[in-house]
PDB file of N, CA and C in Angstrom:
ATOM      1  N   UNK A   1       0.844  -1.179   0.000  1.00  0.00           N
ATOM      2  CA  UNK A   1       0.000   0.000   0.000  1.00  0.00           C
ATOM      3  C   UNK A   1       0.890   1.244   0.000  1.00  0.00           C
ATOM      4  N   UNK A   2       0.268   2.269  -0.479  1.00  0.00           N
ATOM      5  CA  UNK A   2       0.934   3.825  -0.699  1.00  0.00           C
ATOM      6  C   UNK A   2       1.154   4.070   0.882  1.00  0.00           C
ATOM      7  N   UNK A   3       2.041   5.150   0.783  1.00  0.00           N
ATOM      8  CA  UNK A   3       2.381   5.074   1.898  1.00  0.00           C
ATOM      9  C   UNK A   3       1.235   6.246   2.845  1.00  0.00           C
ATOM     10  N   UNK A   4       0.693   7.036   2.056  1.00  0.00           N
ATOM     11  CA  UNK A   4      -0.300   8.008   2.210  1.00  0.00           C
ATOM     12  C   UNK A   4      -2.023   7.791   2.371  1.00  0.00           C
ATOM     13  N   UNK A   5      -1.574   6.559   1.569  1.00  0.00           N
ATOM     14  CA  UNK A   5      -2.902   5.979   1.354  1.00  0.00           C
ATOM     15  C   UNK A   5      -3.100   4.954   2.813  1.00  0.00           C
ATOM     16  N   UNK A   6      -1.820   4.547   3.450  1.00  0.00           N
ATOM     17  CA  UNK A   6      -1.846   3.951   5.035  1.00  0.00           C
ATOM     18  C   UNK A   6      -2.091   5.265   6.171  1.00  0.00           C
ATOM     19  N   UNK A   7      -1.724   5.853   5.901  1.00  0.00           N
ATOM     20  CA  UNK A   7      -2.285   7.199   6.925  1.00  0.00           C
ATOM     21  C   UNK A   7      -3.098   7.634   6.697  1.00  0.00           C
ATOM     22  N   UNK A   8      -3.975   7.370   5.323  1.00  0.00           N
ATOM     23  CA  UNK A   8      -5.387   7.810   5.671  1.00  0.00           C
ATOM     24  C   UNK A   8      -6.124   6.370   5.989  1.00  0.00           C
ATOM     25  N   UNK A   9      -5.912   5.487   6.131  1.00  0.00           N
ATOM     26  CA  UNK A   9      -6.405   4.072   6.559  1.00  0.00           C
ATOM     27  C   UNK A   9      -6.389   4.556   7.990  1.00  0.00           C
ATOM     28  N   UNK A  10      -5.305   4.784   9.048  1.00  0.00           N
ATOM     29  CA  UNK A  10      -4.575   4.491   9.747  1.00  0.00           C
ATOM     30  C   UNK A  10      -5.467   5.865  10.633  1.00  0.00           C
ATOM     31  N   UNK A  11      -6.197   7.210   9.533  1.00  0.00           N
ATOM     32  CA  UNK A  11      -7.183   8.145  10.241  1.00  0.00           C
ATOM     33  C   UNK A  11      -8.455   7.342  10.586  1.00  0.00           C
ATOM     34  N   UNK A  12      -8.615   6.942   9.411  1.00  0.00           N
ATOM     35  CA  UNK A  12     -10.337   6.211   9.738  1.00  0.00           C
ATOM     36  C   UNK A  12     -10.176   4.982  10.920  1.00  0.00           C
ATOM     37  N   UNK A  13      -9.265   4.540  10.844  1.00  0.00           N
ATOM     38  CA  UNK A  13      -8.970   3.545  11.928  1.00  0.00           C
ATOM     39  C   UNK A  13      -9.236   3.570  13.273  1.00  0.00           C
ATOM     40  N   UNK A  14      -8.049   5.036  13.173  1.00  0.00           N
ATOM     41  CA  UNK A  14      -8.788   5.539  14.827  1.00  0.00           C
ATOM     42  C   UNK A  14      -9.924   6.651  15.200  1.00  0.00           C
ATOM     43  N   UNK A  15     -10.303   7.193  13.934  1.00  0.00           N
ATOM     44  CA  UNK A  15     -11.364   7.373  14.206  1.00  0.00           C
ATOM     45  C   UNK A  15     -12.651   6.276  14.806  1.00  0.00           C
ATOM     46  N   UNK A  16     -12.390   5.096  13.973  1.00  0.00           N
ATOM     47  CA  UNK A  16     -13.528   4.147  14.484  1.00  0.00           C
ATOM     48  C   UNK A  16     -13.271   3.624  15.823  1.00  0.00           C
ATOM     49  N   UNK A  17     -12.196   3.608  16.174  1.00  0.00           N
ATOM     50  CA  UNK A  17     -11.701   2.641  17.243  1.00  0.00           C
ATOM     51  C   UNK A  17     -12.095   4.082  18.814  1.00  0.00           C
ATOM     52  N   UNK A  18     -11.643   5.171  18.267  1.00  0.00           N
ATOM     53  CA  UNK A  18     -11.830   6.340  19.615  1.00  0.00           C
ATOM     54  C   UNK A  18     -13.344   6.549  19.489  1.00  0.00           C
ATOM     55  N   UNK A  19     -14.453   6.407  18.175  1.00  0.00           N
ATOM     56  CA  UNK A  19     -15.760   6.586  18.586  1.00  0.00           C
ATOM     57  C   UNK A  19     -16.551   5.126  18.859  1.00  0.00           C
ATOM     58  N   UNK A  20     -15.766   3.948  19.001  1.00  0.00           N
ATOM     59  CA  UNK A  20     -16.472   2.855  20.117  1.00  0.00           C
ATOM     60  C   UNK A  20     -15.536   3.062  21.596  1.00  0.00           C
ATOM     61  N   UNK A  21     -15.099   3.250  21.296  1.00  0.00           N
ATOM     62  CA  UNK A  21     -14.341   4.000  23.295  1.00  0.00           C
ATOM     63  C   UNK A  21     -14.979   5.013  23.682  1.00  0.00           C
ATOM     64  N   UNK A  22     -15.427   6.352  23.203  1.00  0.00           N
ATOM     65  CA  UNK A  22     -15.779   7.393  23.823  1.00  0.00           C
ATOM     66  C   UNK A  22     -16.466   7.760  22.685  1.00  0.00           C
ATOM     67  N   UNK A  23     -17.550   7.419  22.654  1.00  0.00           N
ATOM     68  CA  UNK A  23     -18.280   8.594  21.603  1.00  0.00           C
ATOM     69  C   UNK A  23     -19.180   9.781  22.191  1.00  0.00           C
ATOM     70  N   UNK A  24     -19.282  10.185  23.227  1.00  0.00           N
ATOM     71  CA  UNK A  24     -19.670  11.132  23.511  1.00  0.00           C
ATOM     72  C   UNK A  24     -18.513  12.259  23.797  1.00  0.00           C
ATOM     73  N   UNK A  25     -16.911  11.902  23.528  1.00  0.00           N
ATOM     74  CA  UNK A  25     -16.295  12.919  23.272  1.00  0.00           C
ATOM     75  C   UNK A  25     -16.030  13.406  21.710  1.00  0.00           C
ATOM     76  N   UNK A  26     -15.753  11.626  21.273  1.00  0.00           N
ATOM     77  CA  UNK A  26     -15.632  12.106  19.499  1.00  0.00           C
ATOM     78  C   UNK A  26     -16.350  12.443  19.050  1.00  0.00           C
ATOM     79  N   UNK A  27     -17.704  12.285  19.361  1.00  0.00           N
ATOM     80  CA  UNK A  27     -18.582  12.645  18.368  1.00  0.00           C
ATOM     81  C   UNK A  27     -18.832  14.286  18.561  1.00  0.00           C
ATOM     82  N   UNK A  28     -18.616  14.721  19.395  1.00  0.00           N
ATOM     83  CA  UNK A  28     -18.892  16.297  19.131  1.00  0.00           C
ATOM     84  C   UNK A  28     -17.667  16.958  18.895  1.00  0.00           C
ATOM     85  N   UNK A  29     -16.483  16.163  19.197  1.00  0.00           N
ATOM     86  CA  UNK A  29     -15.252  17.056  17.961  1.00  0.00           C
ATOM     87  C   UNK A  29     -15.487  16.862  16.598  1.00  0.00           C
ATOM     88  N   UNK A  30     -16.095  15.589  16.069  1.00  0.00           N
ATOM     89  CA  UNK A  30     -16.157  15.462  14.563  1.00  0.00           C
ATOM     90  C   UNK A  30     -17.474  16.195  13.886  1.00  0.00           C
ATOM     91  N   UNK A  31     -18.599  16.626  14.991  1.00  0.00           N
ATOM     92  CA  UNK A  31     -19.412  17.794  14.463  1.00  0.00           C
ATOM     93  C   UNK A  31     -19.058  18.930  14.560  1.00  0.00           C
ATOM     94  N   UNK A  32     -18.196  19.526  15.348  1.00  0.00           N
ATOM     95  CA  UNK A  32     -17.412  20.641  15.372  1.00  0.00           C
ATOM     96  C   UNK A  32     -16.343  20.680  14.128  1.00  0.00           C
ATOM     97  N   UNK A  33     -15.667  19.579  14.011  1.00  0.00           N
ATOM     98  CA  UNK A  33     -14.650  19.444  12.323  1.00  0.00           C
ATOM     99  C   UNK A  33     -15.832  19.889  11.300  1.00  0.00           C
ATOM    100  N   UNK A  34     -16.800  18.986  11.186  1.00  0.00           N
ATOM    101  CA  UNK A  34     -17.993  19.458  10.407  1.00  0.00           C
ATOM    102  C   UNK A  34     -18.304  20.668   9.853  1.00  0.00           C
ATOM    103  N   UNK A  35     -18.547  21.327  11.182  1.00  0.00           N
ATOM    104  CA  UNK A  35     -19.070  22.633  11.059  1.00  0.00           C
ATOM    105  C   UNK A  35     -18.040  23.271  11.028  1.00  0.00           C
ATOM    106  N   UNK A  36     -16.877  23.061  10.752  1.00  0.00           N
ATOM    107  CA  UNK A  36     -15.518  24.205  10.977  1.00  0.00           C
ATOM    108  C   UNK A  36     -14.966  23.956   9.527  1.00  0.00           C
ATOM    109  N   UNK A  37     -15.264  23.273   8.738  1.00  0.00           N
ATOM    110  CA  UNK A  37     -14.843  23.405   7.533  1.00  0.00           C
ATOM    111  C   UNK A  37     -15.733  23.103   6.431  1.00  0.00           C
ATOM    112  N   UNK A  38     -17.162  23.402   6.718  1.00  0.00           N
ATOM    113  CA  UNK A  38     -18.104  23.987   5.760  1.00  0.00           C
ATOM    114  C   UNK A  38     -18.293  25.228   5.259  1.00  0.00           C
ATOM    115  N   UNK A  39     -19.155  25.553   4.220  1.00  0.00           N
ATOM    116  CA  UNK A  39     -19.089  26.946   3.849  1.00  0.00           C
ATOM    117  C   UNK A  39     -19.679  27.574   4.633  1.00  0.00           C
ATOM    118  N   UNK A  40     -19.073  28.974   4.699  1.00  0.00           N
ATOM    119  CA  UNK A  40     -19.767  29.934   5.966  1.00  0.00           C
ATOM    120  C   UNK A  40     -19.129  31.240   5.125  1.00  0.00           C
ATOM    121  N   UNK A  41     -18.325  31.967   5.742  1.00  0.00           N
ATOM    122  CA  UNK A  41     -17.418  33.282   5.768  1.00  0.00           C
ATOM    123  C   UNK A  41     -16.663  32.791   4.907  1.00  0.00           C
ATOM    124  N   UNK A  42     -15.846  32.041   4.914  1.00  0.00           N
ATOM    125  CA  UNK A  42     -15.016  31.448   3.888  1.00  0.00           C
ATOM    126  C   UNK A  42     -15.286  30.335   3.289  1.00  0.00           C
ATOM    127  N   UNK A  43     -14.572  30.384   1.981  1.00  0.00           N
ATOM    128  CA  UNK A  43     -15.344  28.816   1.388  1.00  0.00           C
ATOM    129  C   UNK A  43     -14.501  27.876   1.618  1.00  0.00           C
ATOM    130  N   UNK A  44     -15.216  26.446   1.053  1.00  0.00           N
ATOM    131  CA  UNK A  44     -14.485  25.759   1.554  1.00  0.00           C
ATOM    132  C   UNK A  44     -12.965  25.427   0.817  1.00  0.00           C
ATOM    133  N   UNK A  45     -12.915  25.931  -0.450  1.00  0.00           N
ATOM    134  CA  UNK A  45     -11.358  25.773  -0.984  1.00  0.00           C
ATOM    135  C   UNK A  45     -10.463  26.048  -0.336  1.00  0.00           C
ATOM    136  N   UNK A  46     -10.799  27.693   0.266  1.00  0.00           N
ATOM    137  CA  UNK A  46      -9.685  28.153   0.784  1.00  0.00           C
ATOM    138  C   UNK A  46      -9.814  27.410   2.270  1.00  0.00           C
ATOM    139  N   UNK A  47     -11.057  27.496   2.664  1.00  0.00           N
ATOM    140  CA  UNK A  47     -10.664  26.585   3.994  1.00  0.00           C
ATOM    141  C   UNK A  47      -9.472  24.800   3.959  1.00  0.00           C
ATOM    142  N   UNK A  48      -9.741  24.204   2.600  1.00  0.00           N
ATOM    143  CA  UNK A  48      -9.112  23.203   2.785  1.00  0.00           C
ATOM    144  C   UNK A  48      -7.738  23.523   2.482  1.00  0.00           C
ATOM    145  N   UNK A  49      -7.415  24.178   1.641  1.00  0.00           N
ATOM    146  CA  UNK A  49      -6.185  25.339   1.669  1.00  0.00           C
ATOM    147  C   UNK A  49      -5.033  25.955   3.304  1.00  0.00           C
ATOM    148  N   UNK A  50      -5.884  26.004   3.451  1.00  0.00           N
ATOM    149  CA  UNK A  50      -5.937  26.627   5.375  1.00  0.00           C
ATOM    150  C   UNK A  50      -5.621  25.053   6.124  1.00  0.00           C
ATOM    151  N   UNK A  51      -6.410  24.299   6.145  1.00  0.00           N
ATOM    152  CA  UNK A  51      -5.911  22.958   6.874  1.00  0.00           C
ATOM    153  C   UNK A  51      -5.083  22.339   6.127  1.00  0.00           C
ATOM    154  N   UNK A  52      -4.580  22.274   4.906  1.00  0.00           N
ATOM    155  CA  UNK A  52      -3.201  21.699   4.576  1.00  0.00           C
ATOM    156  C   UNK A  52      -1.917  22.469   5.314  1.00  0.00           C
ATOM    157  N   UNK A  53      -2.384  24.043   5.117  1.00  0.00           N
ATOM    158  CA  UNK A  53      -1.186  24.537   5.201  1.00  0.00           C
ATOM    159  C   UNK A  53      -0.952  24.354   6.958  1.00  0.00           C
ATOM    160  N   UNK A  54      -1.919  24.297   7.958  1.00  0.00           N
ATOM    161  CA  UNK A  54      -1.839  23.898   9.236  1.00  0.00           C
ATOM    162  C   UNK A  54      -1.413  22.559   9.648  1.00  0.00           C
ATOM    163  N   UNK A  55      -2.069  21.526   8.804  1.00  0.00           N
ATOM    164  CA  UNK A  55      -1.108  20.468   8.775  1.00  0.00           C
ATOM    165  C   UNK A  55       0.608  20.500   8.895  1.00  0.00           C
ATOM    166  N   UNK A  56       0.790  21.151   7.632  1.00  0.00           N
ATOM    167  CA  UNK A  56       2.308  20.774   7.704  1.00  0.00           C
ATOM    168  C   UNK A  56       2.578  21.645   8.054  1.00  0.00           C
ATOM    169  N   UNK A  57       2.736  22.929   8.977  1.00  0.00           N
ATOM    170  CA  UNK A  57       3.163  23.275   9.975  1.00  0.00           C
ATOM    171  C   UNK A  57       3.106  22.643  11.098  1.00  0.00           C
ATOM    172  N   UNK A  58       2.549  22.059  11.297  1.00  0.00           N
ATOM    173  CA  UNK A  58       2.064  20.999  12.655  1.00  0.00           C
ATOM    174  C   UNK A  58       3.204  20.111  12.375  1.00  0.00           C
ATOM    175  N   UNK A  59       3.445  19.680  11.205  1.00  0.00           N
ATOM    176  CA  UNK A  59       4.229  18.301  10.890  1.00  0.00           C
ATOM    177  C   UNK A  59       3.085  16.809  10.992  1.00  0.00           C
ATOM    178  N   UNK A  60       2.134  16.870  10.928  1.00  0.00           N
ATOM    179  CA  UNK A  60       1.036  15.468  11.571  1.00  0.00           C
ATOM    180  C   UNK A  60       1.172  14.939  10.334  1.00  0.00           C
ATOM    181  N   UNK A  61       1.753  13.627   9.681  1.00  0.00           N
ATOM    182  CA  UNK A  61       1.175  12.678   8.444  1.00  0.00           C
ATOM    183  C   UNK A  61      -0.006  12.962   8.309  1.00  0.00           C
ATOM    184  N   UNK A  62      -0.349  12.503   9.568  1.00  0.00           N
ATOM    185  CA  UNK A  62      -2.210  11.354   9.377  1.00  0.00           C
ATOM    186  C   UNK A  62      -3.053  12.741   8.819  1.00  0.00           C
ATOM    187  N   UNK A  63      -2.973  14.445   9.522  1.00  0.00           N
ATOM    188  CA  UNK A  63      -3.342  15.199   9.051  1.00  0.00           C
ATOM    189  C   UNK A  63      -3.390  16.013   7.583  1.00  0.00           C
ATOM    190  N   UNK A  64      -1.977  15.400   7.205  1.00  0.00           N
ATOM    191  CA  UNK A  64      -1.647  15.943   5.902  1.00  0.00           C
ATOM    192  C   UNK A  64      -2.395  15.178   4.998  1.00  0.00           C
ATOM    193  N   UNK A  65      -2.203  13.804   5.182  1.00  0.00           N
ATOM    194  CA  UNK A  65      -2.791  12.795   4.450  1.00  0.00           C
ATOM    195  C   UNK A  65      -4.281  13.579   4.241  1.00  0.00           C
ATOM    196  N   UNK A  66      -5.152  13.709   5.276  1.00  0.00           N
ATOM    197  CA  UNK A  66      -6.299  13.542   5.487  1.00  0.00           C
ATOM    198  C   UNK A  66      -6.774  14.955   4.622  1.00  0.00           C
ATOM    199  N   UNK A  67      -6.149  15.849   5.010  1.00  0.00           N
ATOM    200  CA  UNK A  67      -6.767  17.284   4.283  1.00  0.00           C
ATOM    201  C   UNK A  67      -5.811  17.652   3.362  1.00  0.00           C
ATOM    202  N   UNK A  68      -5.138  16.728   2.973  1.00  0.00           N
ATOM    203  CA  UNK A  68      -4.709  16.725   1.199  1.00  0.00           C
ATOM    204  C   UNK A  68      -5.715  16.360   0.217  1.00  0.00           C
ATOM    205  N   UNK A  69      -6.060  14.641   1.197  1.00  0.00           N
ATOM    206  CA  UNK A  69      -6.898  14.308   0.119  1.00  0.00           C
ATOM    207  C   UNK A  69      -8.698  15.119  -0.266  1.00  0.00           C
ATOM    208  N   UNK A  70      -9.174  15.838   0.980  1.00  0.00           N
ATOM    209  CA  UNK A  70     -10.195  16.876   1.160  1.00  0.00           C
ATOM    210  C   UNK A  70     -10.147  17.764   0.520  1.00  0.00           C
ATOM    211  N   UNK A  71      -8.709  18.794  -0.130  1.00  0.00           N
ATOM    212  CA  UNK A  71      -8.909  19.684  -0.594  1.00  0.00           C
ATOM    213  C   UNK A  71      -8.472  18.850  -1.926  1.00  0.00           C
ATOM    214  N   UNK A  72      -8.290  18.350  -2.464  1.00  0.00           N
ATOM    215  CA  UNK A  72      -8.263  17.494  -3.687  1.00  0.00           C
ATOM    216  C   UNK A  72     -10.193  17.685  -4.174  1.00  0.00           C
ATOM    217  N   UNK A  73     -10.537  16.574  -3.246  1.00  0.00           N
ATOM    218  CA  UNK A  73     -12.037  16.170  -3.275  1.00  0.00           C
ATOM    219  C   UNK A  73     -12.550  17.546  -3.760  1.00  0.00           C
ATOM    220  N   UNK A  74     -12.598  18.722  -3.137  1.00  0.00           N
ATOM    221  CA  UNK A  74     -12.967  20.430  -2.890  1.00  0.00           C
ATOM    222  C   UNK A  74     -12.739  20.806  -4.274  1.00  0.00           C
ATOM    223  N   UNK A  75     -11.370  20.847  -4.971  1.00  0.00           N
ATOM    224  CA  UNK A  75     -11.266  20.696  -6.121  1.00  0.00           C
ATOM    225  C   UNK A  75      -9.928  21.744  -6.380  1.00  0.00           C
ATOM    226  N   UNK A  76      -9.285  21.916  -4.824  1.00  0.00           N
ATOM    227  CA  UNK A  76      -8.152  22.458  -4.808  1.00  0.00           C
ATOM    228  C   UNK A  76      -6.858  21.917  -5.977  1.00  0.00           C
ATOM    229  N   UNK A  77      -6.274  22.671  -6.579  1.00  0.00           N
ATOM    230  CA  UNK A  77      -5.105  22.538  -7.942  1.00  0.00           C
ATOM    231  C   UNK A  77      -3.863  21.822  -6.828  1.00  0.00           C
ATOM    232  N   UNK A  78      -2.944  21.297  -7.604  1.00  0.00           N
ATOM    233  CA  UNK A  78      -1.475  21.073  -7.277  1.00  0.00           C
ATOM    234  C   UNK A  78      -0.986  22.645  -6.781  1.00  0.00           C
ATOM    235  N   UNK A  79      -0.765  22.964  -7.597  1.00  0.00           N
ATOM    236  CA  UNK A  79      -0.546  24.383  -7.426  1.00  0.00           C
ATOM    237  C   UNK A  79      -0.888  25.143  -6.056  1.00  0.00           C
ATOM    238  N   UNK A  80      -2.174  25.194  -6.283  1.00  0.00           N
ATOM    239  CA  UNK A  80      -2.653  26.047  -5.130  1.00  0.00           C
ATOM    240  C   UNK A  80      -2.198  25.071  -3.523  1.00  0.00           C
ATOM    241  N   UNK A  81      -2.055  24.052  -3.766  1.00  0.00           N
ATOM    242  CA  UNK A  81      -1.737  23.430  -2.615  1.00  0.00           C
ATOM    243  C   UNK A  81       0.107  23.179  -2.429  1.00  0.00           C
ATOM    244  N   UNK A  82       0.423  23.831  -3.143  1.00  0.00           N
ATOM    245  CA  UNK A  82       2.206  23.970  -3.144  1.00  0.00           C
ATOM    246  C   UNK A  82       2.160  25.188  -2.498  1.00  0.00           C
ATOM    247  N   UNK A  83       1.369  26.209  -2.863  1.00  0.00           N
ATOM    248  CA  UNK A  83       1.439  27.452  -2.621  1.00  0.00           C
ATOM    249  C   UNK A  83       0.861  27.702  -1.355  1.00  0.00           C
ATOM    250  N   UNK A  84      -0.204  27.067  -0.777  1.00  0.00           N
ATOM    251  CA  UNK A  84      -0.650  26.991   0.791  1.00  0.00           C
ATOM    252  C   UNK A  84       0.658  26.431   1.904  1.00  0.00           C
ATOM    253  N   UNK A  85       1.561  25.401   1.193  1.00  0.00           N
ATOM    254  CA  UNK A  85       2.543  24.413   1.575  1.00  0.00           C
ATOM    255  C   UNK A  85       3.776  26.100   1.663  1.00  0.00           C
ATOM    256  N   UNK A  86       3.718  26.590   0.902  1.00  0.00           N
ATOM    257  CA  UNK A  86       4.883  27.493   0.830  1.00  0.00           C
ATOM    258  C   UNK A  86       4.196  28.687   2.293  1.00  0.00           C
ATOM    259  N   UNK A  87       3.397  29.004   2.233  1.00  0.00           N
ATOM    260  CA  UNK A  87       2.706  29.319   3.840  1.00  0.00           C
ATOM    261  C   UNK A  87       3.323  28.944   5.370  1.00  0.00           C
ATOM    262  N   UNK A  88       3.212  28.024   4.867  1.00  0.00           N
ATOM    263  CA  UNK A  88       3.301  27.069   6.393  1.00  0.00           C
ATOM    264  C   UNK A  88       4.928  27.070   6.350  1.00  0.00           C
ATOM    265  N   UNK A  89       5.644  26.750   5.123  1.00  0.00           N
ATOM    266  CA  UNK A  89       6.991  26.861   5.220  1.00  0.00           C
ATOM    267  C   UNK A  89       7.586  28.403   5.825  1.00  0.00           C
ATOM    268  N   UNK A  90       7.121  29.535   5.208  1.00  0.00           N
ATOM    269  CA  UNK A  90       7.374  30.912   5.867  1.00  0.00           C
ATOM    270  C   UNK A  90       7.363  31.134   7.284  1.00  0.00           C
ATOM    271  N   UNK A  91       6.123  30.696   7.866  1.00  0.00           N
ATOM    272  CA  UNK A  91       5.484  30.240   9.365  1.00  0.00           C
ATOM    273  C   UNK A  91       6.670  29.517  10.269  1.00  0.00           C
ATOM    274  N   UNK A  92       6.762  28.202   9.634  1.00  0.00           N
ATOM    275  CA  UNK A  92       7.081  27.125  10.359  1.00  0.00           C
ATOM    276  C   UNK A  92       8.793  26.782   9.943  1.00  0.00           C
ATOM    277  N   UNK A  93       9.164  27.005   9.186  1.00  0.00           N
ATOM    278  CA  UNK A  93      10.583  26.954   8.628  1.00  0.00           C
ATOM    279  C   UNK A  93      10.328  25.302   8.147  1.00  0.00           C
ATOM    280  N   UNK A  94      12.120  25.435   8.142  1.00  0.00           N
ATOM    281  CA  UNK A  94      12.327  23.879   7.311  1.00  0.00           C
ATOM    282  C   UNK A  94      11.758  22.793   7.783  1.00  0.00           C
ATOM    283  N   UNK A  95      11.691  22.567   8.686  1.00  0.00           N
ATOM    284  CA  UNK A  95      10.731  20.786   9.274  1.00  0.00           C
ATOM    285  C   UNK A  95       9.261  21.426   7.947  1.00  0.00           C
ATOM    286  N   UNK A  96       8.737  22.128   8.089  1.00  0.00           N
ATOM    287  CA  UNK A  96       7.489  22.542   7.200  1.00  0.00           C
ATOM    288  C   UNK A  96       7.761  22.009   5.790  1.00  0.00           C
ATOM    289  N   UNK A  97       9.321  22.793   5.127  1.00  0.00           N
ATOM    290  CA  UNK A  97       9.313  22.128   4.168  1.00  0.00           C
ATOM    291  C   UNK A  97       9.554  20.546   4.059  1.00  0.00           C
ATOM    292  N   UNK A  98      10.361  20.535   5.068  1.00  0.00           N
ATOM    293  CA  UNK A  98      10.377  18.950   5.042  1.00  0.00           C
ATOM    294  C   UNK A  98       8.757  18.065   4.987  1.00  0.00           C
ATOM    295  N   UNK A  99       8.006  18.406   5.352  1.00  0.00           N
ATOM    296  CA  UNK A  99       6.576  17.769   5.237  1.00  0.00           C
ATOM    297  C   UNK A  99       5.910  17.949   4.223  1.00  0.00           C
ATOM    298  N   UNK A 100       6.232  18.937   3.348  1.00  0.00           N
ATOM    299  CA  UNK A 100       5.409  19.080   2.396  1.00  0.00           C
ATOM    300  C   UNK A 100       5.408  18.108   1.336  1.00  0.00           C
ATOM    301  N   UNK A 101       6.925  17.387   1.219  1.00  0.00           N
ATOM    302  CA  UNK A 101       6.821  16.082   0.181  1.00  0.00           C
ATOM    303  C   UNK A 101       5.818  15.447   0.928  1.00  0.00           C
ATOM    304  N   UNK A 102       5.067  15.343   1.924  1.00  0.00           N
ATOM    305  CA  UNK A 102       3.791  14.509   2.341  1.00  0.00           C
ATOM    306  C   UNK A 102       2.839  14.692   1.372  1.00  0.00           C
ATOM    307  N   UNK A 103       2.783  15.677   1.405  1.00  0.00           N
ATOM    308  CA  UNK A 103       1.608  16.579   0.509  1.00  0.00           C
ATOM    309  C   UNK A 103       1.739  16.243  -0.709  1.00  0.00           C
ATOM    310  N   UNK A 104       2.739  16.441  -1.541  1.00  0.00           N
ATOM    311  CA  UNK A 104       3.470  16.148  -3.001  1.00  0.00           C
ATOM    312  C   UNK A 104       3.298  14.338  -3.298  1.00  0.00           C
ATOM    313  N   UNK A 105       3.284  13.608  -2.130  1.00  0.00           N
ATOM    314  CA  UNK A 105       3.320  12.355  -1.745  1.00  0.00           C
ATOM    315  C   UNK A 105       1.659  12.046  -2.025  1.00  0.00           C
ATOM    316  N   UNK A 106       0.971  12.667  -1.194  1.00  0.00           N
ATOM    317  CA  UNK A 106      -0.547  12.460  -1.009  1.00  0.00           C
ATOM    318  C   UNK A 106      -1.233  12.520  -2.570  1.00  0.00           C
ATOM    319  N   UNK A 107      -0.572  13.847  -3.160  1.00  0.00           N
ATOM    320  CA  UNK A 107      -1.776  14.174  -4.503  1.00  0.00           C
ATOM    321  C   UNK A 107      -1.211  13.030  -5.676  1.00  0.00           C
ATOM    322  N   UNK A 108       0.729  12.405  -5.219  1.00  0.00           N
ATOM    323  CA  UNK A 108       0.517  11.909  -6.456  1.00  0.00           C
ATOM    324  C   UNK A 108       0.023  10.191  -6.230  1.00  0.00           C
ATOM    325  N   UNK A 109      -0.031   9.847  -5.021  1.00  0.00           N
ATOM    326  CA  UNK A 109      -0.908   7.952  -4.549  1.00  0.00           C
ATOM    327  C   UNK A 109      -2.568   8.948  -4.922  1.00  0.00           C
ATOM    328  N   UNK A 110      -3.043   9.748  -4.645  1.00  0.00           N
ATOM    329  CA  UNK A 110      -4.549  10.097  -5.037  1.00  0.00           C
ATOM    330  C   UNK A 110      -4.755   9.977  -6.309  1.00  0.00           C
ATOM    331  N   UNK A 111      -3.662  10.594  -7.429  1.00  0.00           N
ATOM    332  CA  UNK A 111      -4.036  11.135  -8.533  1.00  0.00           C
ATOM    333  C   UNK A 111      -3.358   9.903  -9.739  1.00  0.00           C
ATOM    334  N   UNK A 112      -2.439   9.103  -9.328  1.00  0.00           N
ATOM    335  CA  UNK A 112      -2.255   8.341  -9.920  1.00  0.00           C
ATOM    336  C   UNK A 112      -3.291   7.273 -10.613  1.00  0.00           C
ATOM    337  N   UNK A 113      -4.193   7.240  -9.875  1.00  0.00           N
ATOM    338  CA  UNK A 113      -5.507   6.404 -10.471  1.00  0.00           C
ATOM    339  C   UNK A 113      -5.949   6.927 -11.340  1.00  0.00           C
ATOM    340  N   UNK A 114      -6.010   8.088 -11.815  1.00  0.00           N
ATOM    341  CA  UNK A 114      -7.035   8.688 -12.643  1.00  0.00           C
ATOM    342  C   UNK A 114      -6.820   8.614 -13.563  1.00  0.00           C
TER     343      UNK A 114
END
């Protein structure tokens, strides 16, 4: 398996596994995720734009994985998601760039199918 394509396995995983342990905590962070990256004030491109580039400032795989492949879905460009990635690098310095081949990693196990 891709290696991107195991960290987004590896999200849903524990997502399922932390909402049969506690779902009265997960479940109202994942309606709060919900409602925090639907359209409102901002749309959602740039919002998925916004959680890549927080991802890899963070440095999280499982996150990069996860809202790479979201702003893909959204209908976010390569481009525009190099350029959110170059964000987080300004922010966060080199570990940032170092994560962003996650990202570069993510769109090309997503996009290779197509």
């Amino acid at each position: 398996m891709d290696e991107m394509k195991e960290r987004l396995s590896e999200v849903q995983e524990i997502i399922r596994k932390l909402s049969e342990e506690n779902p009265n905590l997960l479940g109202p962070f994942l309606v709060f995720n919900r409602k925090a990256t639907e359209n409102g004030a901002i749309d959602i491109k740039t919002k998925r734009l916004i959680t890549v580039a927080l991802a890899v400032a963070r440095q999280c795989e499982w996150c990069i994985a996860h809202h790479t492949k979201r702003a893909l879905e959204a209908g976010v460009t390569k481009a525009e998601l190099v350029e959110a990635c170059a964000l987080a690098i300004l922010m966060a310095g080199a570990p940032a760039m170092m994560h962003t081949q996650l990202v570069l990693k993510t769109i090309d196990e997503l996009t290779k199918q197509l």
